[in-house]
Protein backbone atom coordinates (compact mmCIF):
# COMPACT_ATOMS: atom_id res chain seq x y z
CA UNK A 1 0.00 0.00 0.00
CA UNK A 2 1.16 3.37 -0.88
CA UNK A 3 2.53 5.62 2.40
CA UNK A 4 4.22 2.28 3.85
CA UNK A 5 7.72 3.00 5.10
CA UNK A 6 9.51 -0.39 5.63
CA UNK A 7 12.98 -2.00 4.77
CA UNK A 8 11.68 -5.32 5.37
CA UNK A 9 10.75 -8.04 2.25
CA UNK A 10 7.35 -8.59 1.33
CA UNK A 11 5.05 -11.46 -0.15
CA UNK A 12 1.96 -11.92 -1.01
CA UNK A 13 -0.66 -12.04 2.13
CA UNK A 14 -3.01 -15.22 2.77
CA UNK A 15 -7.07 -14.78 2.47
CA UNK A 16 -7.02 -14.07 6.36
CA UNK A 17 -5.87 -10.42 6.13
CA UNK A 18 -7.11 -7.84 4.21
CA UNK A 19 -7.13 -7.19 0.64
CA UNK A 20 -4.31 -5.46 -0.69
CA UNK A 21 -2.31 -5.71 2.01
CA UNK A 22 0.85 -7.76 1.81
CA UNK A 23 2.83 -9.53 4.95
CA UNK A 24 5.57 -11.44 6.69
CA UNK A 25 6.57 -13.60 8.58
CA UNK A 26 7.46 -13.68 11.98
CA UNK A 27 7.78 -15.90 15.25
CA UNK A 28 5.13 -15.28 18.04
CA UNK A 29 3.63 -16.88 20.62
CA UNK A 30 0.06 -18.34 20.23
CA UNK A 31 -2.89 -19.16 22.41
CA UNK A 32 -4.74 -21.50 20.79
CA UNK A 33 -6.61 -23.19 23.87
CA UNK A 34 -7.84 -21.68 27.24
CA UNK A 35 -6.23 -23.46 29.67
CA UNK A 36 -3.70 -23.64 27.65
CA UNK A 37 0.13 -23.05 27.25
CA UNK A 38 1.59 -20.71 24.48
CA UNK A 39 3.03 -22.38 21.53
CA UNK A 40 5.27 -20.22 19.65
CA UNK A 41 4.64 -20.52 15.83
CA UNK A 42 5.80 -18.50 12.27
CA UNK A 43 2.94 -15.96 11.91
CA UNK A 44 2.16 -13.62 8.96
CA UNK A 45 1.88 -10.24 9.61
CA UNK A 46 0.88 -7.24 7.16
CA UNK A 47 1.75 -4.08 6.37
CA UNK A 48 0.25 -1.54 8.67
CA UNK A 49 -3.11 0.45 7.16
CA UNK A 50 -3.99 3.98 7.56
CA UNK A 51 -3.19 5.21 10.96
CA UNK A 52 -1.14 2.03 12.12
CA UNK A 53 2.14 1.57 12.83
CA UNK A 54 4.39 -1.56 12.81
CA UNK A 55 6.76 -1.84 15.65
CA UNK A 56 9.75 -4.08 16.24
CA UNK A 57 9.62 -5.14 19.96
CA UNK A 58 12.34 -4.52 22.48
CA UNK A 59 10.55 -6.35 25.37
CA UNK A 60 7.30 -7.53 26.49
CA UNK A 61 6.34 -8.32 29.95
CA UNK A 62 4.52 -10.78 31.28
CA UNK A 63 1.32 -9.72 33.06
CA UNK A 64 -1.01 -11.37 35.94
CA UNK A 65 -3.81 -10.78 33.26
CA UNK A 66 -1.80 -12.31 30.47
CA UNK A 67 -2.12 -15.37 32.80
CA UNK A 68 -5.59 -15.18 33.87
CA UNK A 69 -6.08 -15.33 30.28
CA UNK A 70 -4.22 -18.37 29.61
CA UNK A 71 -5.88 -20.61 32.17
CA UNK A 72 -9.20 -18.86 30.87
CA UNK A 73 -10.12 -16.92 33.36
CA UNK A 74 -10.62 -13.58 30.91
CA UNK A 75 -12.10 -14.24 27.68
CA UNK A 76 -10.45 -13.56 24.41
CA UNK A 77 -10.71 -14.84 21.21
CA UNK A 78 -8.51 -17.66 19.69
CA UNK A 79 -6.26 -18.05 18.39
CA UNK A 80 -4.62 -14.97 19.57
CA UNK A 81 -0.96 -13.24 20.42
CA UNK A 82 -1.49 -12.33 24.22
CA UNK A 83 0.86 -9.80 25.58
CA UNK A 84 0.10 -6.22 26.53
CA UNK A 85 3.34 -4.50 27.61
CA UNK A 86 5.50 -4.06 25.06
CA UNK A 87 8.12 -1.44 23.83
CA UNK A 88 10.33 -1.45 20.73
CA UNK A 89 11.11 0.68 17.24
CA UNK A 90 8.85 1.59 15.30
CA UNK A 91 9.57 -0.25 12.01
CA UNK A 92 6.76 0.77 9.67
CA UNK A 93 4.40 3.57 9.30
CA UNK A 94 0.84 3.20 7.13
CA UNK A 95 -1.03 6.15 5.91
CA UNK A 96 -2.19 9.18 7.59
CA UNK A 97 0.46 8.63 10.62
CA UNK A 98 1.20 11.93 11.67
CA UNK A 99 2.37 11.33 15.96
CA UNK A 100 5.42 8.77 15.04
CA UNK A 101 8.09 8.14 12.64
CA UNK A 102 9.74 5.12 11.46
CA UNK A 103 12.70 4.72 14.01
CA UNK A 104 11.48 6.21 17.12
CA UNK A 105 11.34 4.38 20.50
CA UNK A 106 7.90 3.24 21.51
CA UNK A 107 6.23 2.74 24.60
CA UNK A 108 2.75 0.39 23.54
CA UNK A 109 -0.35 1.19 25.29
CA UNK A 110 -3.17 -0.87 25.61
CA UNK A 111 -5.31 1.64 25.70
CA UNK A 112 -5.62 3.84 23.08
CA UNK A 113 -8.72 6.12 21.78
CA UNK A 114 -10.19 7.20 18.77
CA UNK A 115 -11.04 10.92 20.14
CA UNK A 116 -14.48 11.23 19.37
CA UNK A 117 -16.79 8.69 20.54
CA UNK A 118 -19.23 9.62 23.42
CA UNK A 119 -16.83 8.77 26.13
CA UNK A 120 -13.40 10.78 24.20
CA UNK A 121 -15.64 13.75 24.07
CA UNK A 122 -16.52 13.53 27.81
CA UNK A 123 -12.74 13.53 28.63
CA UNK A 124 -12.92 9.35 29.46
CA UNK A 125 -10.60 8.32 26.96
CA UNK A 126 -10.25 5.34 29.15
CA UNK A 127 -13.60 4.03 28.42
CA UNK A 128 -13.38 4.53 24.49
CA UNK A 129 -16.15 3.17 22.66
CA UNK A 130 -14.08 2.47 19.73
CA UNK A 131 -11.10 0.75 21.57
CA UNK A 132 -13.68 -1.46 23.69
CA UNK A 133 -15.54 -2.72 20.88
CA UNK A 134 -12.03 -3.78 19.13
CA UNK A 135 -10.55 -5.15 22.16
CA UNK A 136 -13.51 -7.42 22.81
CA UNK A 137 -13.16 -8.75 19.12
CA UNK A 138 -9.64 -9.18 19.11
CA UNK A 139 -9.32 -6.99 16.04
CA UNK A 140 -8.24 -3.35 15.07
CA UNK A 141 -10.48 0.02 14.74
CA UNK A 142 -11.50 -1.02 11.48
CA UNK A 143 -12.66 -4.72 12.34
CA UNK A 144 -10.46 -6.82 10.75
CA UNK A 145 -6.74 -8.60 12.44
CA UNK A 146 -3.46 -8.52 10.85
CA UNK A 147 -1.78 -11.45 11.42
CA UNK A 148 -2.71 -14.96 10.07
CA UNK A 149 -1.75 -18.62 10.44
CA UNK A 150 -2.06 -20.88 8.10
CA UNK A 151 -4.69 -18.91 6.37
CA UNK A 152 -6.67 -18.26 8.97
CA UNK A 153 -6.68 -14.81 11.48
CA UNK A 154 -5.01 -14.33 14.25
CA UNK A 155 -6.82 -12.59 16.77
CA UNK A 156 -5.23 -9.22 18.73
CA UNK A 157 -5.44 -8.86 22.72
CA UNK A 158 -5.49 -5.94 24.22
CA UNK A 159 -5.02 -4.47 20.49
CA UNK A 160 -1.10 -4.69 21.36
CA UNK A 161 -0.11 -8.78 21.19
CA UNK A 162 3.51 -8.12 22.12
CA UNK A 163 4.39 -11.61 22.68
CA UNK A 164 5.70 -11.31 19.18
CA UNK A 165 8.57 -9.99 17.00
CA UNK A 166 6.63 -7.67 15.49
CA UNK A 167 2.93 -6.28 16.26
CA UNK A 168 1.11 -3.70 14.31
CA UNK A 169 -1.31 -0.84 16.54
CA UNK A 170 -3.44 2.00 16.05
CA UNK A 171 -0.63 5.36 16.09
CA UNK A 172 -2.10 6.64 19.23
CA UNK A 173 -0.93 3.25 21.05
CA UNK A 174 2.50 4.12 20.04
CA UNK A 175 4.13 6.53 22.61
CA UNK A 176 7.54 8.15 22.16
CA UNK A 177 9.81 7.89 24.45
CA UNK A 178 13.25 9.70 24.96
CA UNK A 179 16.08 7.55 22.77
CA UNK A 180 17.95 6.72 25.89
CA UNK A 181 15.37 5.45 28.03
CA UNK A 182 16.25 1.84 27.82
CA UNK A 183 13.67 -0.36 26.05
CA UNK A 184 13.14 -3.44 28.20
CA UNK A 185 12.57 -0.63 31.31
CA UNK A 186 10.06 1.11 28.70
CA UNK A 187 7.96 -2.00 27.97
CA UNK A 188 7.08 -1.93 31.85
CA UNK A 189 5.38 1.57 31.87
CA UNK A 190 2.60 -0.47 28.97
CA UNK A 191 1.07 -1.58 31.98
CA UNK A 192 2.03 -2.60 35.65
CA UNK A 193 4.42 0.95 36.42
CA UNK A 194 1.34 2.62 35.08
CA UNK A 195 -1.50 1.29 36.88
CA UNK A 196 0.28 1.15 40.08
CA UNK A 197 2.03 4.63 39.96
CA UNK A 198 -1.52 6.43 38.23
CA UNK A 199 -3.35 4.61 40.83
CA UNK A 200 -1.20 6.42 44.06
CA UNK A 201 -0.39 9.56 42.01
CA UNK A 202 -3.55 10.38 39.47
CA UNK A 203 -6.07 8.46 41.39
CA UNK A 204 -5.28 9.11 44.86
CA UNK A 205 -3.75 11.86 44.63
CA UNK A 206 -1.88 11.08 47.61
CA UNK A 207 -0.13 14.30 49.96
CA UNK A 208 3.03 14.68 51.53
CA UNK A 209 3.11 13.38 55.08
CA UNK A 210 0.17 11.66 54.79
CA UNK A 211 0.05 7.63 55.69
CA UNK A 212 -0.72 4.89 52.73
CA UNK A 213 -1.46 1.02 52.49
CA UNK A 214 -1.16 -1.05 49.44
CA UNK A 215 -2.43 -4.51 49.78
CA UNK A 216 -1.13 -6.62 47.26
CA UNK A 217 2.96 -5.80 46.65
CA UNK A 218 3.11 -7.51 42.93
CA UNK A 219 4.40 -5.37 40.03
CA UNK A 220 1.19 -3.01 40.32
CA UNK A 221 1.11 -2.90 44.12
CA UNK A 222 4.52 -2.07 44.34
CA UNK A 223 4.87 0.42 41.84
CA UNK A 224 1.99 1.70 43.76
CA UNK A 225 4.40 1.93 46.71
CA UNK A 226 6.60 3.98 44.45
CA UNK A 227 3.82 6.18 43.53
CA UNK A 228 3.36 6.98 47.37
CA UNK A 229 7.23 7.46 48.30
CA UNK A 230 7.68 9.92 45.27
CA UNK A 231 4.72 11.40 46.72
CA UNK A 232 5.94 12.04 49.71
CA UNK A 233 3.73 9.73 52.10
CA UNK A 234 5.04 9.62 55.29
CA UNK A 235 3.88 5.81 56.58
CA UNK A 236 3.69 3.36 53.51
CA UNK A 237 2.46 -0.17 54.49
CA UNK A 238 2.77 -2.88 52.32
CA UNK A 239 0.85 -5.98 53.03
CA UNK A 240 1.34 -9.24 51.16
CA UNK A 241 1.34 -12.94 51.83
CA UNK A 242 4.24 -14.00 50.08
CA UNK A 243 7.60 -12.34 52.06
CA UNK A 244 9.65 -12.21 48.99
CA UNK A 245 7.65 -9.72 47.99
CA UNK A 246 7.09 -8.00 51.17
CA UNK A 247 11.21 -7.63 50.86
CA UNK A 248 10.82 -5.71 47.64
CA UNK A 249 7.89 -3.49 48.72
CA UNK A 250 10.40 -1.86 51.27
CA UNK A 251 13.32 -1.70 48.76
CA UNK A 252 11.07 0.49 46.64
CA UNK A 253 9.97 2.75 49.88
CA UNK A 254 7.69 0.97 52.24
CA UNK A 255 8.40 1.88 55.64
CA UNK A 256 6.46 -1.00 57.08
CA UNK A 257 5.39 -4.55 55.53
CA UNK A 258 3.44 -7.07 57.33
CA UNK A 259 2.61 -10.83 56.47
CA UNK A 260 -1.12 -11.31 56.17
CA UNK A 261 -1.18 -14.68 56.90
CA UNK A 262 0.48 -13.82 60.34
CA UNK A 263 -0.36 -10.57 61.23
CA UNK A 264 -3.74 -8.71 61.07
CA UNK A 265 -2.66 -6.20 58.64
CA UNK A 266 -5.77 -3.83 59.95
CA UNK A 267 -4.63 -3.48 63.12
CA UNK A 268 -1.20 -2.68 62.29
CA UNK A 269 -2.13 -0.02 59.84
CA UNK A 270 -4.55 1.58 63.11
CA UNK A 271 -1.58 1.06 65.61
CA UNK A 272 0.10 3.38 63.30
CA UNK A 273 -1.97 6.03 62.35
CA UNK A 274 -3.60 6.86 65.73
CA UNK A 275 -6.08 4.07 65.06
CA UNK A 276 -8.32 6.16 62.76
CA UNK A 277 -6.63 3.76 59.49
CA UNK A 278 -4.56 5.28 56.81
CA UNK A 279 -5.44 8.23 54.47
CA UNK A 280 -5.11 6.76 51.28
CA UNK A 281 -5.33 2.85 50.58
CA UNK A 282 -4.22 1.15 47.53
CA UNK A 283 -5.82 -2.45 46.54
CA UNK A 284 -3.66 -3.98 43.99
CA UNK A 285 -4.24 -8.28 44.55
CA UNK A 286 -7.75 -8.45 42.85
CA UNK A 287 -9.40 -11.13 45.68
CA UNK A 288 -12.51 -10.49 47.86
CA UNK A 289 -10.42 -10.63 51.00
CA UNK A 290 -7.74 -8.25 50.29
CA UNK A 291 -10.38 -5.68 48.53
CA UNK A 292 -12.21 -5.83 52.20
CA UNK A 293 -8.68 -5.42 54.42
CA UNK A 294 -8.27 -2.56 51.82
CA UNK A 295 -11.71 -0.88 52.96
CA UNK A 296 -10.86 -1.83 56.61
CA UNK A 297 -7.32 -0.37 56.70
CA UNK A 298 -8.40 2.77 55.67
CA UNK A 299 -9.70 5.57 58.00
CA UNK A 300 -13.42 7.62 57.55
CA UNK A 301 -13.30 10.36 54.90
CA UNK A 302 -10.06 8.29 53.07
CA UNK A 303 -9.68 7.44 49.41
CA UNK A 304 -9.50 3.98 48.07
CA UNK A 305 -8.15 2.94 44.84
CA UNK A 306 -9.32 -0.86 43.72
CA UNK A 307 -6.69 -1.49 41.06
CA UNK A 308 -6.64 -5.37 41.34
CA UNK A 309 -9.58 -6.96 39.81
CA UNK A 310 -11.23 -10.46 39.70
CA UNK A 311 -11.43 -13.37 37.48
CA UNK A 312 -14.09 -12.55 34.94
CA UNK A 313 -18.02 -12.98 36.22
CA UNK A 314 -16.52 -13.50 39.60
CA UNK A 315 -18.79 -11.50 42.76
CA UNK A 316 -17.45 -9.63 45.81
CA UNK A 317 -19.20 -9.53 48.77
CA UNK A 318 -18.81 -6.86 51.37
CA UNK A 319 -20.29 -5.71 54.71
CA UNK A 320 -21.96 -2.48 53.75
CA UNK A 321 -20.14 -0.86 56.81
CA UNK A 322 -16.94 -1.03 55.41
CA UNK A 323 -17.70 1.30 52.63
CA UNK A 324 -19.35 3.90 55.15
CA UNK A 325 -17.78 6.85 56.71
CA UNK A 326 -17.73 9.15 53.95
CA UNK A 327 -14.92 6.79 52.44
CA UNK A 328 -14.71 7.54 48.46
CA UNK A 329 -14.16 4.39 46.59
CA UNK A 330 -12.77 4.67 43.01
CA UNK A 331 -12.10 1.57 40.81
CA UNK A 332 -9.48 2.16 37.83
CA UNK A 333 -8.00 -0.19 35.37
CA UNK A 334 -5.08 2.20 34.06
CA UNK A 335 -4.23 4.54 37.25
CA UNK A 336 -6.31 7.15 34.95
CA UNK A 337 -3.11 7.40 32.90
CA UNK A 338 -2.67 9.63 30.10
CA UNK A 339 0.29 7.38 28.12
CA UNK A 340 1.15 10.25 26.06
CA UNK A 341 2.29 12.67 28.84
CA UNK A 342 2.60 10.27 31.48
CA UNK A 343 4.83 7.48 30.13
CA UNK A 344 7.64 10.06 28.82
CA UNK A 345 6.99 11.53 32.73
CA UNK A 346 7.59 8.15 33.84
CA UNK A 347 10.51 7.98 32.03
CA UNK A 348 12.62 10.97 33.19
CA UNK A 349 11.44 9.78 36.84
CA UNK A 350 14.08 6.46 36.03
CA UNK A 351 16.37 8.65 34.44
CA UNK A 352 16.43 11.35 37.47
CA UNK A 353 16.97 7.95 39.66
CA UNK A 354 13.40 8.35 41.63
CA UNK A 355 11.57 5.51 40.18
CA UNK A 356 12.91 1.94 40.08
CA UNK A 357 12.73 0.23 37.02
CA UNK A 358 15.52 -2.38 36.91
CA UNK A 359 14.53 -4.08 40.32
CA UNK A 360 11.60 -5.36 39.18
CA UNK A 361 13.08 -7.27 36.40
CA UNK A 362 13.32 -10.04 37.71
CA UNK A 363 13.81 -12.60 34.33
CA UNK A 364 14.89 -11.88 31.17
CA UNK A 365 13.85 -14.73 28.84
CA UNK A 366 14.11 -15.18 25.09
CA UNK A 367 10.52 -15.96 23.41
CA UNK A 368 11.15 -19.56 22.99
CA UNK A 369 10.87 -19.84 27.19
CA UNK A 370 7.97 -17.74 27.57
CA UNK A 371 5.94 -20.38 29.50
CA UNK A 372 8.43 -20.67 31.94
CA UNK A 373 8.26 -17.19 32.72
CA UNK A 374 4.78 -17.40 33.70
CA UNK A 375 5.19 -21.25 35.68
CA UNK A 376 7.33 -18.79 37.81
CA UNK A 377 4.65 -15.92 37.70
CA UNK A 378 2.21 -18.47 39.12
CA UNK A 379 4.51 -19.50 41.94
CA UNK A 380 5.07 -15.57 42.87
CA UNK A 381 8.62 -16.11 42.51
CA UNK A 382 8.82 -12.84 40.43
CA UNK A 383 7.98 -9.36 40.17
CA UNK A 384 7.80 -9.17 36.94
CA UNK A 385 9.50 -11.61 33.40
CA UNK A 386 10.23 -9.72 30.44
CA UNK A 387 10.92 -11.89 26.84
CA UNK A 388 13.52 -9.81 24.98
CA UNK A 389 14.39 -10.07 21.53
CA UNK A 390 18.18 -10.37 19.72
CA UNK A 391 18.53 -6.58 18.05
């Protein structure tokens, strides 16, 4: 297609993608089955269409979600390319792309917006109409998928599928990031950094001096803990159940863990902050219990932040007297992030030495040993795995 920039050879696409469009090849990891494990196959790709971009990934993390997906806990579509923190080059540019060139550094979001559905023009970009309806179809804005196997589609998730070589996403899921900033830190900002730091910093808008608790010290719990010690809380408790993380959550700036299996996290957080509870609380584990000692560790008239969520169709129950006291309760899936100003922001934190990046890579694994990134995922034995790819 005419406006493609690209250095790469091309044949002719199969039936699955588009007309017109050629592709190809390139090795990615496939869900085929939920439960299931990835199988990592040669998939076509195309050429990117009008506002797309093709990007060359860097790095791609590996996600709770990814893995609630995988043992079908989320649905999706199959076959698809999970994988929805990725960063890389951008390798190809279709028409109309105005916000990237080919050769800049790219943070992907998983959560871009068209800009004028109901919900864009209400200032929600987060809840794009546009983006939603894709997501849930595994497909791009305009319907359709561009990767095939064997002749058949491929289906997108999260429109990024980074657990590939290659992906192809809408321009305004391609954020620029400074040239230094080193890719396999950038492809953490695509999700956990984000949603953990937005939650403490754009969501709870947490104060100097003031005391926190963040139940749940995975990669979006304890970035969460960063968000709070950048912010200048005074008391940050993190609570967890598995110590090795607990250790972490005080490298990055807790000033007090505690082990909920042994220790009634509630009372702790009260025996610190005159027993009233603490002024913000952060819940980033997604299970009924730790969204309750969330509620319950906070003090009347505090803000909560649910970042963690459930397994798909799954209820919470709560007694309605934890929610009382004038407590607000907001629920966000993206730490109301702006990618565009916030990921470069996040950036120059790492770079200024205030936010942590290479601590919480905890595995670096080439694509081939994907699953046993997230075997060790499952076991909690990491904060987070990141597949990198040969330059």
């Amino acid at each position: 297609m005419s406006g493609i920039h690209d250095n790469s050879a091309s044949h002719n696409s199969t039936a699955a993608l588009p007309a017109g469009y050629t592709a190809m090849e390139m090795k990615a990891a496939v869900l085929h089955e939920a439960p299931g494990k990835l199988v990592i196959e040669e998939v076509e790709i195309a050429d990117p269409g009008p506002g797309e971009v093709r990007v060359r990934i860097a790095a791609s993390g590996l996600c709770h979600t990814d893995w609630e997906t995988m043992h079908g806990y989320q649905p999706v579509n199959l076959p698809a390319i999970i994988g929805h923190e990725g960063a890389g080059v951008v390798n190809a540019v279709g028409p109309g792309v105005t916000r990237v060139s080919v050769g800049d550094h790219v943070a992907c979001s998983w959560s871009p917006n068209c800009g004028h559905c109901f919900y864009c023009d209400q200032g929600q970009p987060i809840l794009c109409e546009v983006a939603k309806d894709a997501q849930g179809k595994g497909v791009l804005f305009d319907g359709s998928t561009r990767m095939a196997l064997d002749g058949d589609p491929v289906y997108y998730y999260s429109l990024v599928s980074s657990h590939a070589e290659y992906n192809i996403i809408p321009e305004q899921a391609a954020v620029p990031l400074p040239q230094e900033f080193p890719l396999d830190r950038a492809a953490l900002l695509g999700c956990a950094v984000m949603t953990g730091y937005g939650g403490a910093v754009n969501c709870a808008r947490i104060t100097p001096e003031s005391s926190v608790v963040v139940v749940g010290c995975g990669a979006v719990g304890l970035s969460a803990v960063q968000g709070a010690r950048i912010s200048g809380a005074s008391t940050i408790v993190g609570v967890d159940i598995n110590p090795l993380k607990l250790e972490w959550a005080e490298r990055y700036g807790a000033t007090h863990v505690v082990d909920a299996r042994s220790e009634d996290p509630v009372e702790l957080v009260r025996s610190l902050t005159g027993g009233r509870g603490a002024d913000f609380a952060i819940e980033a584990a997604g299970q009924n219990i730790t969204i309750r000692q969330t509620l319950e560790a906070s003090r009347p008239g505090a803000r909560v932040v649910i970042l963690g969520k459930t397994p798909f169709g799954e209820e919470v129950t709560l007694p309605f007297f934890t929610m009382m006291g004038e407590r607000e309760i907001v629920r966000t899936s993206y730490g109301m992030s702006r990618p565009r100003l916030d990921f470069p922001r996040l950036a120059n934190l790492y770079m200024a030495g205030r936010l942590l990046l290479d601590e919480m890579i905890s595995m670096r694994l080439p694509l081939e040993e994907i699953n046993t990134g997230f075997d060790e995922l499952e076991k909690g034995n990491v904060a987070r795995s990141l597949v990198v790819f040969e330059d």
